[in-house]
Protein backbone atom coordinates (compact mmCIF):
# COMPACT_ATOMS: atom_id res chain seq x y z
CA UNK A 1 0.00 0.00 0.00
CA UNK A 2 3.05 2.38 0.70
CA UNK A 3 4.10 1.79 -2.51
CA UNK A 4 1.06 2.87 -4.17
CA UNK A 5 0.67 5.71 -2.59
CA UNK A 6 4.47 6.74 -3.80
CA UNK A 7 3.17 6.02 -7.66
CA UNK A 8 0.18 7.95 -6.67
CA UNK A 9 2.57 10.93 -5.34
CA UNK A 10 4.53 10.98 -8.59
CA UNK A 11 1.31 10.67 -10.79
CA UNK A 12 0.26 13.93 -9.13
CA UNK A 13 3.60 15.91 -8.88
CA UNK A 14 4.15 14.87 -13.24
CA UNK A 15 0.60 16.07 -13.40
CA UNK A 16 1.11 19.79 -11.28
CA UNK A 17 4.54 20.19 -13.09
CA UNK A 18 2.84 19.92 -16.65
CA UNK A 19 -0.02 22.18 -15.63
CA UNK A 20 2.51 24.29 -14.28
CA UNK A 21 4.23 24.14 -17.61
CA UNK A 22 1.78 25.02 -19.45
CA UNK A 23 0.75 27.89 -17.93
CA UNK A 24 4.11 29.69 -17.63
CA UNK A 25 3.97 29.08 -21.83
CA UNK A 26 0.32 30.65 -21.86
CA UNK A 27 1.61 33.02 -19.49
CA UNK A 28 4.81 34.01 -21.98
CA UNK A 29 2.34 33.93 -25.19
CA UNK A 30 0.09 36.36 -23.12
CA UNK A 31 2.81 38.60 -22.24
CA UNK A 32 3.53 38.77 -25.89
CA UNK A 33 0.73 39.26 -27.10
CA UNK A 34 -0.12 42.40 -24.77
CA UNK A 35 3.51 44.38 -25.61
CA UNK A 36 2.92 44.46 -29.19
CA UNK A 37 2.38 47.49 -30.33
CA UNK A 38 -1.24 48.42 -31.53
CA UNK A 39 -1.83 50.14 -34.32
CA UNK A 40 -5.60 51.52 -34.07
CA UNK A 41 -4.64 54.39 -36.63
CA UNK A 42 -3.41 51.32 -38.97
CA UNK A 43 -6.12 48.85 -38.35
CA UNK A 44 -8.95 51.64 -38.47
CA UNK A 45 -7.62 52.83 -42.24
CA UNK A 46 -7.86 49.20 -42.87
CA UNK A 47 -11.32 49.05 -42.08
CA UNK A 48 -12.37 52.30 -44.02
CA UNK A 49 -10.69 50.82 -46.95
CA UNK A 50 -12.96 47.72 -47.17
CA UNK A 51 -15.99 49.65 -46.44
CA UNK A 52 -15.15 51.77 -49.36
CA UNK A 53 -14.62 49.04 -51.59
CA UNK A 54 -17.85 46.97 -50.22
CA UNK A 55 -19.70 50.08 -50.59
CA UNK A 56 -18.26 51.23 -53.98
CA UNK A 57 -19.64 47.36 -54.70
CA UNK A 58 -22.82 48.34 -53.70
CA UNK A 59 -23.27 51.18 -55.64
CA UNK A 60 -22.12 49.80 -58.78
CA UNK A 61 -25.00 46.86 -58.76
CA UNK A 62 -27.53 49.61 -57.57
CA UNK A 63 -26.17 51.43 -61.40
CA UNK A 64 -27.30 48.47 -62.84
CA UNK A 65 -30.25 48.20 -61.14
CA UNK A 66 -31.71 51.16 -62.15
CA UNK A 67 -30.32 51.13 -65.90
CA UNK A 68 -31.46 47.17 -66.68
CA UNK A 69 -34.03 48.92 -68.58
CA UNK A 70 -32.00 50.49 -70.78
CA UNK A 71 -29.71 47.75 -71.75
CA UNK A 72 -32.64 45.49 -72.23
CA UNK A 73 -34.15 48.24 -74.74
CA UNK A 74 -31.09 48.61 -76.40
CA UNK A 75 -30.62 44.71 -76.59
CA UNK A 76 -33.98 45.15 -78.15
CA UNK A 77 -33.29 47.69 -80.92
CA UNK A 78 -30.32 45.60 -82.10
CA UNK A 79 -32.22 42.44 -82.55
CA UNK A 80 -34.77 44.77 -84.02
CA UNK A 81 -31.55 45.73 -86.51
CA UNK A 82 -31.44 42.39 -87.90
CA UNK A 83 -32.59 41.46 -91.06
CA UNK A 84 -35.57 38.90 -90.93
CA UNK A 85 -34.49 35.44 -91.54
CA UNK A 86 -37.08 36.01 -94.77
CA UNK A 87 -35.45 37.76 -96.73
CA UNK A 88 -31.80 37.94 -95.31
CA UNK A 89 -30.22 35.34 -97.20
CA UNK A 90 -30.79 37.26 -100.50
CA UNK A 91 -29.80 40.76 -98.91
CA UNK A 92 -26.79 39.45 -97.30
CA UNK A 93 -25.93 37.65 -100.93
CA UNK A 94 -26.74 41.07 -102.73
CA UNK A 95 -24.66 43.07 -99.72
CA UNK A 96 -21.32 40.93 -100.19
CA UNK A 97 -22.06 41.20 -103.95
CA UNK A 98 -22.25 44.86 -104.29
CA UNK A 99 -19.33 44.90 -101.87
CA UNK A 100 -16.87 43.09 -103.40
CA UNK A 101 -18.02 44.26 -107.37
CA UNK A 102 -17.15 47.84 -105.91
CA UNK A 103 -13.42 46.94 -104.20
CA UNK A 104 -12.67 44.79 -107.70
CA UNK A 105 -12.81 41.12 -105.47
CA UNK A 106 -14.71 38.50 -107.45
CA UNK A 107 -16.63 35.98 -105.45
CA UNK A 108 -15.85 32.53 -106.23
CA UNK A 109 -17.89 30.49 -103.30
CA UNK A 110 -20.63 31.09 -101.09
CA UNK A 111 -22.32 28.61 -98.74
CA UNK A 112 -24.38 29.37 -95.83
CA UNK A 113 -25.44 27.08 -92.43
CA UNK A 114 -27.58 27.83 -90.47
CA UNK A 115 -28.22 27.17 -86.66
CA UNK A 116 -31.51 28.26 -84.46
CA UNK A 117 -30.73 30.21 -81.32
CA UNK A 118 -34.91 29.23 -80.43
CA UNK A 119 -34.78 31.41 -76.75
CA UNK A 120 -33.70 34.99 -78.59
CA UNK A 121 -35.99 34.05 -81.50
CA UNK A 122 -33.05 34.81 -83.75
CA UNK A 123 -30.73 32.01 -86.34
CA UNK A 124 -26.71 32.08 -86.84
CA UNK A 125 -25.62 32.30 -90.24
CA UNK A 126 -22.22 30.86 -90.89
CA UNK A 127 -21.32 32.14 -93.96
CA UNK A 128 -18.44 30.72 -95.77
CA UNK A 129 -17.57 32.66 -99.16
CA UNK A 130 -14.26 32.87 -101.17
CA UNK A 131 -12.62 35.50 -103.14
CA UNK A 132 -9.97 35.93 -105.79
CA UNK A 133 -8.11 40.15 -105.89
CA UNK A 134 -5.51 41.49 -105.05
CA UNK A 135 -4.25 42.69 -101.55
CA UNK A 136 -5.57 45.78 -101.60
CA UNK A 137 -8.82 44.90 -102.59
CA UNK A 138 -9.19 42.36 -99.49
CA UNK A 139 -8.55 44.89 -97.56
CA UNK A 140 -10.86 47.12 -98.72
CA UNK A 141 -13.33 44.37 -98.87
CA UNK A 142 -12.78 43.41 -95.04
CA UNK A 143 -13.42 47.12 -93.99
CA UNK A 144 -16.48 47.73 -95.66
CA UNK A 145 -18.06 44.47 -94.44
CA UNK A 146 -17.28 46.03 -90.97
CA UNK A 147 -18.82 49.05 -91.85
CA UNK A 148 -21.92 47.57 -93.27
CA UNK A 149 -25.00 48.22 -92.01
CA UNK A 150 -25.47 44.48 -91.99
CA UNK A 151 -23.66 43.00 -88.84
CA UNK A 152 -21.28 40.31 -89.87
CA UNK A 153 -18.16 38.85 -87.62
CA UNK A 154 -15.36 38.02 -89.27
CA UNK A 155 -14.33 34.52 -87.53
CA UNK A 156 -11.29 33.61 -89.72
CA UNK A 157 -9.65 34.33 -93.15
CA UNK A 158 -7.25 31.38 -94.61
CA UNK A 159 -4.57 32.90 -97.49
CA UNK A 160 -3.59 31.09 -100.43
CA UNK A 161 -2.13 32.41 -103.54
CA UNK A 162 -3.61 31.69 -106.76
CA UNK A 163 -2.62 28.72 -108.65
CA UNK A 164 -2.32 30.40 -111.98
CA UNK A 165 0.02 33.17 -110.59
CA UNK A 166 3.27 31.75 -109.53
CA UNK A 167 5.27 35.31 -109.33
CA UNK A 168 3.41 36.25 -106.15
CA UNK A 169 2.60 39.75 -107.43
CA UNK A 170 -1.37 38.76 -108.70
CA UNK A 171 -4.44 38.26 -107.69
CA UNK A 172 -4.73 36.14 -104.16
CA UNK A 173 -6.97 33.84 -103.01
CA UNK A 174 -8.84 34.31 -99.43
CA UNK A 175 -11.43 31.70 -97.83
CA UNK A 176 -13.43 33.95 -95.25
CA UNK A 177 -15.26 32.40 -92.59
CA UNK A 178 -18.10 35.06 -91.47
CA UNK A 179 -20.93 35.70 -89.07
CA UNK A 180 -24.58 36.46 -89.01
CA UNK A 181 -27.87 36.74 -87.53
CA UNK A 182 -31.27 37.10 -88.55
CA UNK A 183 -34.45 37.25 -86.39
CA UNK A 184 -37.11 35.00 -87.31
CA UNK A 185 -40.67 35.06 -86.30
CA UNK A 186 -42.33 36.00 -83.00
């Protein structure tokens, strides 16, 4: 019995000395903690920095808010602005037509597919077209299909000299690969 009271003894003198242990480290984190120097002026701009942002935030979804209107009218107009699936096939034909008889580019191929976009009410017109002129003339021809009333995006242009030509100063030969949209009914 002695002897278990002596393993007793030491269970409970281990046990004091690692509570005491730890509490001289708490103590020394504590200490630590409280003599670093505060910054209040440093921790307050802080603050008033992400209030500004959070409230610069704020006001920038409230803008949108209150103009939604007028980006959903002007999303209007512009599907307004496209030519009716109807007759837009023929105008578009006539547009690059008139377009490339008056830069001097003759038209060589032009294929269309189409794909529905059914929730704007509205179709995409791949339009793929190629053309036989000189540099100059592509050019010209690339500009005024940007400038056409008509909205077409230009989506890629392959280069290939012609055939006939081998001293690279004639005509070249350009595969365009073009954008549209018409609105269709509804």
């Amino acid at each position: 019995m002695g002897r278990d009271f002596t393993i007793r003894k030491r269970a409970v003198l281990i046990a004091l000395g690692l509570l005491l242990a730890v509490d001289v480290a708490l103590g020394a984190y504590s200490w630590h903690l409280a003599s670093a120097p505060r910054r209040p002026q440093t921790d307050w701009e802080a603050l008033t920095l992400k209030f500004k942002l959070r409230k610069a935030d704020i006001d920038r979804a409230d803008k949108i808010r209150r103009d939604i209107h007028v980006t959903e009218r002007q999303f209007e107009e512009f599907e307004k602005s496209l030519l009716p699936a109807s007759t837009g096939y023929s105008s578009v034909a006539a547009d690059l037509g008139s377009t490339a008889k008056k830069v001097g580019l003759q038209i060589l191929t032009l294929g269309y597919k189409q794909k529905g976009i059914p929730d704007r009410n509205m179709e995409e017109v791949t339009i793929d077209a190629t053309v036989n002129g000189d540099y100059a003339s592509v050019v010209h021809f690339l500009n005024d299909l940007q400038r056409s009333k008509n909205l077409y995006a230009i989506d890629g242009l392959a280069l290939a000299s012609d055939t006939q030509n081998q001293a690279g100063m004639g005509p070249i030969r350009v595969g365009l690969h073009v954008r549209t949209y018409f609105r269709t009914g509804a």
